[in-house]
Protein backbone atom coordinates (compact mmCIF):
# COMPACT_ATOMS: atom_id res chain seq x y z
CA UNK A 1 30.05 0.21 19.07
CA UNK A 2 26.87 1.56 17.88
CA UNK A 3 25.71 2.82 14.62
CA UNK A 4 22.65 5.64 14.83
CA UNK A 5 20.27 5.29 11.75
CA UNK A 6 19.82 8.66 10.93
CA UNK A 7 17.36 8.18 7.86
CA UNK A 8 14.64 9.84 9.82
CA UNK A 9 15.72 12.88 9.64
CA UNK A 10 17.21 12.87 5.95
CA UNK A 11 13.67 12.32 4.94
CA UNK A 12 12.26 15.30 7.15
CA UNK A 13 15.14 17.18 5.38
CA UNK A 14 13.99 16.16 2.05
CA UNK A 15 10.41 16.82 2.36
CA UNK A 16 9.92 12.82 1.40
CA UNK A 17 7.54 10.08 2.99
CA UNK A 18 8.91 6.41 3.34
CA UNK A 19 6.51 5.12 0.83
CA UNK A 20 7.92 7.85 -1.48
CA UNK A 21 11.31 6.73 -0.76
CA UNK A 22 10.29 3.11 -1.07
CA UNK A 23 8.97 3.25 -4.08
CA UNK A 24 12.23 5.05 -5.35
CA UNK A 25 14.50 2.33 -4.29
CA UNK A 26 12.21 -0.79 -4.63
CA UNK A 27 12.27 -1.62 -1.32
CA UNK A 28 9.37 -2.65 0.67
CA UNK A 29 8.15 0.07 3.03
CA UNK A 30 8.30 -2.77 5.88
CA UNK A 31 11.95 -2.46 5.33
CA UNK A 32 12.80 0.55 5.46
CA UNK A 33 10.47 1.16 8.54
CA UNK A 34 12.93 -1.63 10.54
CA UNK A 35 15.94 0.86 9.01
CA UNK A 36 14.79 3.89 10.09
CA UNK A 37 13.68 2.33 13.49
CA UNK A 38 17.34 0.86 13.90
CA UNK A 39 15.77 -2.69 14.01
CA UNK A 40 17.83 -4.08 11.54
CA UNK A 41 21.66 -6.24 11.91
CA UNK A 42 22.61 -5.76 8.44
CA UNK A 43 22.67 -3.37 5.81
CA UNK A 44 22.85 -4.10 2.09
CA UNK A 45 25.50 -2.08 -0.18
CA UNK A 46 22.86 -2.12 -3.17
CA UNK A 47 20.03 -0.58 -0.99
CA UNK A 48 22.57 1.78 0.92
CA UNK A 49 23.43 2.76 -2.64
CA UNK A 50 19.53 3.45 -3.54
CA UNK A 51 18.56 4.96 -1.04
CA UNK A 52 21.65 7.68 -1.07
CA UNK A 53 20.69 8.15 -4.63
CA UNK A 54 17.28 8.69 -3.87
CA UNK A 55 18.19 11.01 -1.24
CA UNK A 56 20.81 12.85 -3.06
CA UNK A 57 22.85 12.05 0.18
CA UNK A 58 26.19 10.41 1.29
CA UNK A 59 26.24 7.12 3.71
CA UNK A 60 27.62 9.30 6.40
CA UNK A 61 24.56 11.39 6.35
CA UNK A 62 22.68 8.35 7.22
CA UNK A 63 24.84 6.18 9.46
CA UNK A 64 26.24 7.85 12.56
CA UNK A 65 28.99 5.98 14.73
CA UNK A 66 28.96 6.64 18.40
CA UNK A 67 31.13 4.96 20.89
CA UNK A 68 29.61 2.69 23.56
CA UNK A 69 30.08 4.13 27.08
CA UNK A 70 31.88 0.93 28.34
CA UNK A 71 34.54 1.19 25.85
């Protein structure tokens, strides 16, 4: 299983920087760099839920599933 951050391109979409967004959702732009890079295990339900608020977006829009070749 693997989940594609797609926040990249949600931001490109809304004309936003990362340190706009961060400063939205009160989350340190060093975070959200590791989420938009995909270097993070774990995401929070509270900062899911600010940043899709910020964004005007759904999770989906963000989080892509894509099956792992093996399976």
């Amino acid at each position: 299983m693997t989940i594609i951050i797609r926040l990249d391109r949600m931001l490109a979409d809304r004309k936003m920087q990362l340190s706009e967004l961060a400063e939205k959702v009160d989350v340190s732009i060093v975070n959200l760099s590791n989420l938009k890079t995909g270097k993070v295990k774990a995401v929070r339900f509270s900062t899911l839920n600010a940043v899709c608020k910020a964004l005007n977006c759904q999770p989906g829009d963000i989080l892509e599933y894509v099956e792992d070749e093996d399976d």
